[in-house]
N, C-alpha and C. Protein backbone atom coordinates (compact mmCIF):
# COMPACT_ATOMS: atom_id res chain seq x y z
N UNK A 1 3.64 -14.42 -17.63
CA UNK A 1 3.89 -13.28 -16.78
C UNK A 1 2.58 -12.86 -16.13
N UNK A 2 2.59 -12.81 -14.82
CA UNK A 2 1.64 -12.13 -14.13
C UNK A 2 1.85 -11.13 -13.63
N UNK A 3 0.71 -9.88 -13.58
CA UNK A 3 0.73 -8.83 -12.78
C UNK A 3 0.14 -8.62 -11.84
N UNK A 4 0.60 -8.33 -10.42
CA UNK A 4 -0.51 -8.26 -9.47
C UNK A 4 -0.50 -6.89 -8.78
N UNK A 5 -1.84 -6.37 -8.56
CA UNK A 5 -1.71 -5.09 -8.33
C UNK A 5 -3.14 -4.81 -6.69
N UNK A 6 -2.12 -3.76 -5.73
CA UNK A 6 -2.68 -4.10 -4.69
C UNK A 6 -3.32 -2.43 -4.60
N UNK A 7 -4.66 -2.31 -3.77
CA UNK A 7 -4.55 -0.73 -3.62
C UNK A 7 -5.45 -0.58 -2.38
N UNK A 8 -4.60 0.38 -1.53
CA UNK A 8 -4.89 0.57 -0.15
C UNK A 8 -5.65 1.86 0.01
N UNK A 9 -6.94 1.88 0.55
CA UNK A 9 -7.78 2.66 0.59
C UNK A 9 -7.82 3.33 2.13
N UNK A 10 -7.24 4.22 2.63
CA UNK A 10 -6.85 4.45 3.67
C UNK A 10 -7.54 5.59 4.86
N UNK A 11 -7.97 5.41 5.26
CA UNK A 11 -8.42 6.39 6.36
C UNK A 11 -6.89 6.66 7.54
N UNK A 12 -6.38 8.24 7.42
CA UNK A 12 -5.75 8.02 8.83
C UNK A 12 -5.99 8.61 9.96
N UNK A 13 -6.50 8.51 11.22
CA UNK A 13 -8.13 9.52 11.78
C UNK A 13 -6.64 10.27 12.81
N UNK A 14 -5.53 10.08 13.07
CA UNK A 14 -4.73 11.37 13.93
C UNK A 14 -3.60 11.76 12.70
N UNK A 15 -3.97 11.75 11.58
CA UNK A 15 -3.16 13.09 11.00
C UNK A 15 -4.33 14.91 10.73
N UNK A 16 -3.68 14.93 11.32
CA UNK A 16 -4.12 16.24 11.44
C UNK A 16 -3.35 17.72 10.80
N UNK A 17 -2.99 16.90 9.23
CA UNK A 17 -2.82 17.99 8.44
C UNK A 17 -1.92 16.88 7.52
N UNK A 18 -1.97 17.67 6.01
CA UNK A 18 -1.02 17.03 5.14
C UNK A 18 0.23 16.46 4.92
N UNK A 19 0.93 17.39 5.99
CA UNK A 19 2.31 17.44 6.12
C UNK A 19 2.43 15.49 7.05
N UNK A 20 1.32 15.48 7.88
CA UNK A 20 1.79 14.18 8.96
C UNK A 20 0.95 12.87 7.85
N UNK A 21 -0.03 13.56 7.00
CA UNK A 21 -0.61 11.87 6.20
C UNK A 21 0.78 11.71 5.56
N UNK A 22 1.32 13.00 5.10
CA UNK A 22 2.77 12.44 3.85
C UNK A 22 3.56 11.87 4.47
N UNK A 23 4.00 11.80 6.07
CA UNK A 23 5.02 11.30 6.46
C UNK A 23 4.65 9.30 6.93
N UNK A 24 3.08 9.55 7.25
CA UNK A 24 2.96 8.01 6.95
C UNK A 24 2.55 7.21 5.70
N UNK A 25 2.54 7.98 4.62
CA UNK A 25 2.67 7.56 3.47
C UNK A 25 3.88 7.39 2.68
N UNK A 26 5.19 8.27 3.03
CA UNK A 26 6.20 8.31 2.81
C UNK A 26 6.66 6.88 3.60
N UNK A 27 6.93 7.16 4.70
CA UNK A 27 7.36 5.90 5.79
C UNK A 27 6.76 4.44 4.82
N UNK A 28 5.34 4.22 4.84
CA UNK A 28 4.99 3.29 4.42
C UNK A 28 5.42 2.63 2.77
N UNK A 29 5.09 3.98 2.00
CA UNK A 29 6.00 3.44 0.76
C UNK A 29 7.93 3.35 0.62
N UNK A 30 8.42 3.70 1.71
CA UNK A 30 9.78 3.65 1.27
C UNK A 30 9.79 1.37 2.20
N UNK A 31 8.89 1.43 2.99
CA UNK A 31 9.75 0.09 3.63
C UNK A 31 8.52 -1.01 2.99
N UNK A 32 7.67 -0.62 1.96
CA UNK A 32 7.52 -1.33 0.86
C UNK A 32 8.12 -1.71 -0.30
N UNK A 33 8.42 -0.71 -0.58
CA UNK A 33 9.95 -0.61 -1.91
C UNK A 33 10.91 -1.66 -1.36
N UNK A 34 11.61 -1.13 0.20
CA UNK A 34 13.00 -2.17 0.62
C UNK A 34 12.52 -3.52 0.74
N UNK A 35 11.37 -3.97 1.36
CA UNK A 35 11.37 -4.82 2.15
C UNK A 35 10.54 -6.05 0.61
N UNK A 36 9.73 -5.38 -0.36
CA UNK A 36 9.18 -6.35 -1.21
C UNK A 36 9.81 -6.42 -2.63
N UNK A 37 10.56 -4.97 -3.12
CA UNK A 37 10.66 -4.62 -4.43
C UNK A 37 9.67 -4.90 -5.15
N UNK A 38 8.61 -3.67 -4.92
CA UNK A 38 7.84 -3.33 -5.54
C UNK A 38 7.26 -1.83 -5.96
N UNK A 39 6.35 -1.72 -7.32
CA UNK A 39 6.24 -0.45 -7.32
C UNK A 39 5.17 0.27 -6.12
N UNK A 40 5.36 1.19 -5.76
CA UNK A 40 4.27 1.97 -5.15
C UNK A 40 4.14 3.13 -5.18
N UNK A 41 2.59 3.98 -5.09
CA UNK A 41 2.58 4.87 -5.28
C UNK A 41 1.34 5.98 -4.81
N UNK A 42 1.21 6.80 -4.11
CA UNK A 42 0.28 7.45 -4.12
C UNK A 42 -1.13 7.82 -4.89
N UNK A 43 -2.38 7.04 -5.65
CA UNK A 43 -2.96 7.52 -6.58
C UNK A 43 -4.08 8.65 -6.51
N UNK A 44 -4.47 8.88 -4.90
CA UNK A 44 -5.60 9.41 -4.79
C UNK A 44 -5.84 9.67 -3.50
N UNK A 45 -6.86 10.98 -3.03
CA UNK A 45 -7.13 11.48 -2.44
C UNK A 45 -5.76 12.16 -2.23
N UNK A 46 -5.15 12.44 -2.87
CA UNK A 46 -3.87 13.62 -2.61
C UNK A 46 -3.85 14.63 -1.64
N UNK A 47 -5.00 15.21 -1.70
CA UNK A 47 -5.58 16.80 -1.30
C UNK A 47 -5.93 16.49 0.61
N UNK A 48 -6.79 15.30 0.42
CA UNK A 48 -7.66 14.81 1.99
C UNK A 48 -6.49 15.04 3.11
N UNK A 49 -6.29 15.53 4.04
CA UNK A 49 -5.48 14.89 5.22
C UNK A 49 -5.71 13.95 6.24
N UNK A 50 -6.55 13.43 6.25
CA UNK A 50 -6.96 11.95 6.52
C UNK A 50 -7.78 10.96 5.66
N UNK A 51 -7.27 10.87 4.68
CA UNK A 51 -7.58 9.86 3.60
C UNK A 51 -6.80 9.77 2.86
N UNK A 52 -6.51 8.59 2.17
CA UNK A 52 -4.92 8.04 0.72
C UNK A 52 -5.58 6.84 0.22
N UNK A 53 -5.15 7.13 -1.38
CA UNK A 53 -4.98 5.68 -1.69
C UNK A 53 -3.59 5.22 -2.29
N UNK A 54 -3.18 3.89 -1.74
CA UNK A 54 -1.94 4.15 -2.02
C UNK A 54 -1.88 2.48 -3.29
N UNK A 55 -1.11 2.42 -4.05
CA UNK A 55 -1.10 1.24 -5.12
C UNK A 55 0.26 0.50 -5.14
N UNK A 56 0.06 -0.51 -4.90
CA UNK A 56 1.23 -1.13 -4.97
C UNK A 56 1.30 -2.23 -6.24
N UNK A 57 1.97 -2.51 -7.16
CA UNK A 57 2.33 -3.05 -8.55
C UNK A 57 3.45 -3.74 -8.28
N UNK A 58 3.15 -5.31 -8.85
CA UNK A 58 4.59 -6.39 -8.62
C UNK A 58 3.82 -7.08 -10.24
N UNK A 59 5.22 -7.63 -10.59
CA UNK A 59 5.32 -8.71 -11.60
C UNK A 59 6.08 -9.81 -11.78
N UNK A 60 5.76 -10.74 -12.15
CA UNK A 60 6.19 -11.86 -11.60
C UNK A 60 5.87 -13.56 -12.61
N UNK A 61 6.91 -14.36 -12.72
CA UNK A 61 6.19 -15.18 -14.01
C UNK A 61 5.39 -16.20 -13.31
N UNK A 62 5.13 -16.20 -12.34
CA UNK A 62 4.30 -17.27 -11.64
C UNK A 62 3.08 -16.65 -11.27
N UNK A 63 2.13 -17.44 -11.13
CA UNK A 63 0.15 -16.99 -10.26
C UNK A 63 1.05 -16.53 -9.12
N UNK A 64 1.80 -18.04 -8.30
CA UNK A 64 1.60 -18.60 -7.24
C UNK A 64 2.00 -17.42 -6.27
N UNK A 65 3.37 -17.19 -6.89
CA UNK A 65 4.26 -16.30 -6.29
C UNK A 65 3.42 -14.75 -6.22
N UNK A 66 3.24 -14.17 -7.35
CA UNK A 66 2.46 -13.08 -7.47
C UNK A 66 1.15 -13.07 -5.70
N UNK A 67 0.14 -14.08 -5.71
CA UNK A 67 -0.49 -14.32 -4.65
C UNK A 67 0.51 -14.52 -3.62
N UNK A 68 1.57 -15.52 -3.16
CA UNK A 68 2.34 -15.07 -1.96
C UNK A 68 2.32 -13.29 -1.62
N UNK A 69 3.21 -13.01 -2.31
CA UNK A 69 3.91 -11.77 -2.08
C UNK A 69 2.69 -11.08 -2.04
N UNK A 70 1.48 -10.69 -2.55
CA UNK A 70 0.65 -9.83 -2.23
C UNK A 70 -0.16 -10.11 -0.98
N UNK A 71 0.07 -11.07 -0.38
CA UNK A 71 -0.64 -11.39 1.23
C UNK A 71 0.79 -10.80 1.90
N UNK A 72 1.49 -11.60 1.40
CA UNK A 72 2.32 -10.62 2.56
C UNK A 72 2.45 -9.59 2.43
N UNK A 73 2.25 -8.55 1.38
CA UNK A 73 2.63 -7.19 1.96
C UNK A 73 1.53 -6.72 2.43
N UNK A 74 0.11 -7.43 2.44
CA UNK A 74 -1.29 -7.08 3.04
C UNK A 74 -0.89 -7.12 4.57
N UNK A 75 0.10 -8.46 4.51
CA UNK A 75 -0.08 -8.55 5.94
C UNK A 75 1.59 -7.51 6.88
N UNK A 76 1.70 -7.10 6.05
CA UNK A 76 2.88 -6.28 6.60
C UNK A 76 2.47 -4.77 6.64
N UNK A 77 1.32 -4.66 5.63
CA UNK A 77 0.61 -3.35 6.32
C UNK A 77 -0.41 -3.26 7.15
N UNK A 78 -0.82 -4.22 7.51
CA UNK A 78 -1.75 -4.36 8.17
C UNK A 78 -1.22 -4.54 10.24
N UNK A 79 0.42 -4.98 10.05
CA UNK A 79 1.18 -5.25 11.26
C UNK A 79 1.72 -4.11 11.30
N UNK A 80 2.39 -3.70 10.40
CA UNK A 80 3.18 -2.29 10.72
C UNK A 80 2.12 -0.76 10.92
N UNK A 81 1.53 -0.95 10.65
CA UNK A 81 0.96 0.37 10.74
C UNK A 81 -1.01 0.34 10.96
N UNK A 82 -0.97 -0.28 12.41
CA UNK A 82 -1.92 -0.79 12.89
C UNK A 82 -3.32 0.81 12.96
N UNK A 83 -2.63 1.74 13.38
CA UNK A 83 -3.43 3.35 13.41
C UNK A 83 -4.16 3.60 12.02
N UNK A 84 -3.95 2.66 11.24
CA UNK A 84 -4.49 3.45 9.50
C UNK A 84 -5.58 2.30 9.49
N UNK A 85 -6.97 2.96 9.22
CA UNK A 85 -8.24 1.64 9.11
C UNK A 85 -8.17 1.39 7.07
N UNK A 86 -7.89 0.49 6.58
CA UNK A 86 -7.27 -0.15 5.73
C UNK A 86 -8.38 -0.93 4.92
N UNK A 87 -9.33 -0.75 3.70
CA UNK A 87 -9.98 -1.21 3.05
C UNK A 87 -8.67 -1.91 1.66
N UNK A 88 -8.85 -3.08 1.57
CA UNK A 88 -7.81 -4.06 0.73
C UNK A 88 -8.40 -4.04 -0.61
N UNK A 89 -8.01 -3.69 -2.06
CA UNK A 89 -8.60 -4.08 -3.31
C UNK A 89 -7.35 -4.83 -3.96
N UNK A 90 -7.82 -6.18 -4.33
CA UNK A 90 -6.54 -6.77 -5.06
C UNK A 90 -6.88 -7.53 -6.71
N UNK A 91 -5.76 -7.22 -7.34
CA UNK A 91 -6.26 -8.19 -8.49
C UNK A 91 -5.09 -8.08 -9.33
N UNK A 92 -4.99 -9.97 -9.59
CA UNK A 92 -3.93 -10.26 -10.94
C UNK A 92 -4.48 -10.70 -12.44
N UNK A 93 -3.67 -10.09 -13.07
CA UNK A 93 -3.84 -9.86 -14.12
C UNK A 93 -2.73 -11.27 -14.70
């Protein structure tokens, strides 16, 4: 069993208050959930309105697969939501 765990370090420079980072953090974690089935979650910078970190958690009995699926959802946040400047930390366990 492998675990692979992704975490998105996020700058978002036109929210201009809490209420609009939550709605692209919301947006972004609900069509992560549909689109990968995986966990995700808000861990940090809660408070910032232009800054998040957001964590995404998959498990999986393969390396191989675990590495697929975590490029692609790199690369599905990185296509979908081009406005957020995006520092990548990844690692399987």
């Amino acid at each position: 069993m492998f675990i692979g765990s992704i975490v998105f370090d996020m700058y978002i420079p036109h929210a201009t208050s809490l209420k609009e980072k939550r709605m692209v953090i919301r947006s972004m974690k609900e069509k992560l959930k549909a689109k990968f089935n995986v966990s995700v979650s808000e861990v940090g910078n809660q408070d910032l309105w232009q800054s998040a970190q957001v964590a995404v958690v998959m498990v999986a009995p393969d390396q191989k697969q675990v590495e697929k699926v975590m490029q692609n959802i790199i690369n599905f946040v990185e296509i979908n939501f081009p406005e957020i400047h995006i520092n990548i930390y990844k690692e399987i366990y």
